[in-house]
Protein backbone atom coordinates (compact mmCIF):
# COMPACT_ATOMS: atom_id res chain seq x y z
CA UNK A 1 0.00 0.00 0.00
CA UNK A 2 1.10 4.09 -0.99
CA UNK A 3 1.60 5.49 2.19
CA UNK A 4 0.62 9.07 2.03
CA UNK A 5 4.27 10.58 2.25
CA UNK A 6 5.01 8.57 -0.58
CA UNK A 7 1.94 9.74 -2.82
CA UNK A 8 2.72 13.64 -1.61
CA UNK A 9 6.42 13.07 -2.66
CA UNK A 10 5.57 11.66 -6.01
CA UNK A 11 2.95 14.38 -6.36
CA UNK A 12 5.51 17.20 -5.75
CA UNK A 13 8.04 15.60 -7.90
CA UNK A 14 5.33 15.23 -11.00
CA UNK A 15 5.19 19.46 -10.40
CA UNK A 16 8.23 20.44 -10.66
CA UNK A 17 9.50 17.97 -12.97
CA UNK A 18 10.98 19.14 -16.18
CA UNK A 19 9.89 16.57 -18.08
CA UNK A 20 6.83 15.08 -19.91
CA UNK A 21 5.74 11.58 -20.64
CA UNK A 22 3.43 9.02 -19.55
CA UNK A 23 5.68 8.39 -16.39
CA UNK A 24 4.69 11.83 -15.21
CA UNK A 25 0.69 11.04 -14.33
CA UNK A 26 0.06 14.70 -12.89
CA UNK A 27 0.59 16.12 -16.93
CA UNK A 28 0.31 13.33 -19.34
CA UNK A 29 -3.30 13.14 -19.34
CA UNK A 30 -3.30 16.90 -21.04
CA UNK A 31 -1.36 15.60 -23.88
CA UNK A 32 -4.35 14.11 -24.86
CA UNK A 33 -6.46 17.39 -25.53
CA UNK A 34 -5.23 19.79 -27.55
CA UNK A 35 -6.04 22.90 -26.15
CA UNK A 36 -4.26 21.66 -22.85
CA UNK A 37 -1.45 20.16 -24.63
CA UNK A 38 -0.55 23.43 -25.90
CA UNK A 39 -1.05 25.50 -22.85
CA UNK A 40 1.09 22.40 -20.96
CA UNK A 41 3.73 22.64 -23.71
CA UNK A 42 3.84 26.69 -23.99
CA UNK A 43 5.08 26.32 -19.72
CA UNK A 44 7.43 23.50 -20.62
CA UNK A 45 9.64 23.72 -23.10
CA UNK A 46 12.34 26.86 -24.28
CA UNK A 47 10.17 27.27 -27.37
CA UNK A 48 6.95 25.46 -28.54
CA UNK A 49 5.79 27.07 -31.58
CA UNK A 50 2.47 27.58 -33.36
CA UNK A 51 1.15 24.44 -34.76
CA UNK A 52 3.49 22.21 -33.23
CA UNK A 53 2.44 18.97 -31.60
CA UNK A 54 3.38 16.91 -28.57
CA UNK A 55 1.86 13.61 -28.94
CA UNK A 56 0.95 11.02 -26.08
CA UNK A 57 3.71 8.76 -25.73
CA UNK A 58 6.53 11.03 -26.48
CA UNK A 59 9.25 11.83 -23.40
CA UNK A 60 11.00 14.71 -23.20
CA UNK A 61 13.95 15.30 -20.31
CA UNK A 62 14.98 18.64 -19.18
CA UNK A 63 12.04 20.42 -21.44
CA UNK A 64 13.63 23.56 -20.31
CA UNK A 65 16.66 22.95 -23.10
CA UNK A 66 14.39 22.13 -25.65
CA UNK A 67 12.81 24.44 -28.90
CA UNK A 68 10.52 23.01 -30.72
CA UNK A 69 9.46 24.65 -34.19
CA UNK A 70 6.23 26.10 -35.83
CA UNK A 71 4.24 22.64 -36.97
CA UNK A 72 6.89 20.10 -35.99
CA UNK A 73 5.09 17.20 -34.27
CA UNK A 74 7.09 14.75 -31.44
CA UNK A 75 4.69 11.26 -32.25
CA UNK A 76 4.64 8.39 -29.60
CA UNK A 77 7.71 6.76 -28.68
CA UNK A 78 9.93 9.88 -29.21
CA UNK A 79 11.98 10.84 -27.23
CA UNK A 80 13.91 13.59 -26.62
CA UNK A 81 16.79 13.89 -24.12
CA UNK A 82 18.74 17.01 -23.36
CA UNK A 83 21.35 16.80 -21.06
CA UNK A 84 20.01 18.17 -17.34
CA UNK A 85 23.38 19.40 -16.09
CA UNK A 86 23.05 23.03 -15.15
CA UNK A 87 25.58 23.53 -18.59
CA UNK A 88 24.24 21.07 -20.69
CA UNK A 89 23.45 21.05 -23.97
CA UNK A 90 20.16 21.43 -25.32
CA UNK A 91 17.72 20.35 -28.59
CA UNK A 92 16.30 22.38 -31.62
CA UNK A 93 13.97 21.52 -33.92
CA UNK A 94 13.58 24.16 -36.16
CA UNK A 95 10.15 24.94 -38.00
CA UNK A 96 8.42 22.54 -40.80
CA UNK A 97 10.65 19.10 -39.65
CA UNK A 98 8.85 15.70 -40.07
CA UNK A 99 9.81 13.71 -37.62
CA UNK A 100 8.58 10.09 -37.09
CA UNK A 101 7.22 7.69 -34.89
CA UNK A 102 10.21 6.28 -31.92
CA UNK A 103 12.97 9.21 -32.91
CA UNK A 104 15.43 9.24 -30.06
CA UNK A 105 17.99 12.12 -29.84
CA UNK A 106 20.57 12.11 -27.02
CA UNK A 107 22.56 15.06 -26.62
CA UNK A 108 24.83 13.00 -23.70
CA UNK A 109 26.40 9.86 -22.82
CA UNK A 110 27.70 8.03 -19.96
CA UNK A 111 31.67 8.03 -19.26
CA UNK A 112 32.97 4.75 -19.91
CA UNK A 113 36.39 5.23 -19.84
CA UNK A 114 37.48 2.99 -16.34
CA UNK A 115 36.93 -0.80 -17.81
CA UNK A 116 37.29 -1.59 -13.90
CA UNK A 117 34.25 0.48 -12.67
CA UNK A 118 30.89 -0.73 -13.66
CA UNK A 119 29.95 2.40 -16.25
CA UNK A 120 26.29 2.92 -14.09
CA UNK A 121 28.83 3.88 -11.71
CA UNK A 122 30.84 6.03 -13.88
CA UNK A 123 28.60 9.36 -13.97
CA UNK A 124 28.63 11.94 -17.08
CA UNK A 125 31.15 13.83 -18.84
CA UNK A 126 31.39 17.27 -18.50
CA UNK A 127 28.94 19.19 -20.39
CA UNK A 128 29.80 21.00 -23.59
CA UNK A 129 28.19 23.15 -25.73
CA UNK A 130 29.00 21.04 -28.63
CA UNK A 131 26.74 18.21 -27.50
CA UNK A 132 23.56 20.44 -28.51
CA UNK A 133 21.30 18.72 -31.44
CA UNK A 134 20.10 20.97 -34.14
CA UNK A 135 17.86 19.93 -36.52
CA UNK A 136 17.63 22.74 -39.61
CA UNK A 137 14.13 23.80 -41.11
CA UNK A 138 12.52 21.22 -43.39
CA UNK A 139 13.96 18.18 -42.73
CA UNK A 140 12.51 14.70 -42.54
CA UNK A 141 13.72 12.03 -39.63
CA UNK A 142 12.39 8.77 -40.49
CA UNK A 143 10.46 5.97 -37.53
CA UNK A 144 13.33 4.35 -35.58
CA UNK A 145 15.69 7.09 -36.18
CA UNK A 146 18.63 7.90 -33.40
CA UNK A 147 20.42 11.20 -33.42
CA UNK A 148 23.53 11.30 -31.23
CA UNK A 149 25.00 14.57 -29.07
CA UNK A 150 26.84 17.40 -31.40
CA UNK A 151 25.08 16.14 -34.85
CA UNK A 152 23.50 18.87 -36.94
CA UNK A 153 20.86 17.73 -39.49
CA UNK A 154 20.69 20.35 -42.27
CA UNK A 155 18.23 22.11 -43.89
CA UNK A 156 15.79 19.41 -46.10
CA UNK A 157 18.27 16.54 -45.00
CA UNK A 158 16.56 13.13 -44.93
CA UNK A 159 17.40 10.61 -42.08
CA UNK A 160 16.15 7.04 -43.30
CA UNK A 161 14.26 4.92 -40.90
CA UNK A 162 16.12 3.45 -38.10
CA UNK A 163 19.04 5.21 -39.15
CA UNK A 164 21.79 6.03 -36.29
CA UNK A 165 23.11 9.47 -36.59
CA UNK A 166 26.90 10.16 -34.80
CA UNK A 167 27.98 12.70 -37.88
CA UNK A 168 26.67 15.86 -38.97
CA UNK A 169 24.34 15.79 -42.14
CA UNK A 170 24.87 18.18 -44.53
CA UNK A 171 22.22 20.59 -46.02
CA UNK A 172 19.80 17.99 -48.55
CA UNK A 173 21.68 15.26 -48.11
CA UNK A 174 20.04 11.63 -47.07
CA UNK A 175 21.73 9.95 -44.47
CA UNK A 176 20.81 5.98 -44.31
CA UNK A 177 21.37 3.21 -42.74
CA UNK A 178 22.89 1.77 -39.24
CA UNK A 179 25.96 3.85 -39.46
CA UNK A 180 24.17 6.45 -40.72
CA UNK A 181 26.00 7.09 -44.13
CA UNK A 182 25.77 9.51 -46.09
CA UNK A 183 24.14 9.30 -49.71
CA UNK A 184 23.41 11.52 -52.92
């Protein structure tokens, strides 16, 4: 059984959380309706622009780091990490980007460079500014898609389904594939 400090605590933490998803009961349900979505959306994140969508389903960590553009819309299963640290780097999506279902962009990683200590205990690299994800105007990610810190996806670039992206993608250019390379 909940005991009640234990339902107050979880309360308080669903408040000030800055995050969304459907871990985080107190908001998730206003995902749901659009009008509320918005409004939800408008307190969260850096920048939620006009016409832009945040699905049920979709996570987003540290909403506070995150711009989201005019009509982009996060579907279920994205999700969108920027890196909490009071430094870290954040996530734009500039306006008109398609962006499929299960997109995961991860703007940090966990140290791993002790092969004695188990890397959970490990922690985080400093922060950088050159972790941040940008995504240019116009763009398409496809379902599946992962986008790694410090990539840049230019402007009308194409990321294929399930593609992982550790490399910068030039403006128009379609990046496929499991190590995301580069074609046309």
């Amino acid at each position: 059984m909940v005991g009640p400090g234990e339902f107050i605590g979880r309360i308080n933490f669903w408040r000030q959380a800055d995050r969304l998803g459907p871990d985080i009961l107190l908001t998730h349900w206003r995902l749901h309706f659009k009008s509320q979505m918005r409004i939800l959306c408008k307190s969260k994140f850096k920048y939620f622009g006009d016409g832009a969508e945040f699905r049920p389903g979709a996570y987003a960590e540290s909403c506070s780091k995150i711009s989201i553009g005019k009509d982009v819309v996060i579907r279920p299963g994205t999700y969108l990490f920027a890196d909490p640290s009071p430094n870290g780097a954040g996530i734009t999506i500039e306006d008109g980007v398609l962006i499929g279902s299960g997109v995961h962009f991860y703007t940090c990683n966990h140290r791993f460079s002790n092969p004695d200590i188990p890397i959970i205990d490990q922690g985080y690299p400093p922060p950088t500014d050159n972790d941040k994800i940008i995504v240019r105007k116009g763009s398409w990610i496809g379902a599946g898609a992962i986008i790694l810190p410090g990539v840049e996806i230019g402007e009308n670039a194409i990321i294929g389904a399930g593609t992982v992206v550790n490399k910068s993608v030039p403006r128009g250019k379609v990046c496929v594939g499991s190590r995301g390379r580069l074609m046309s």
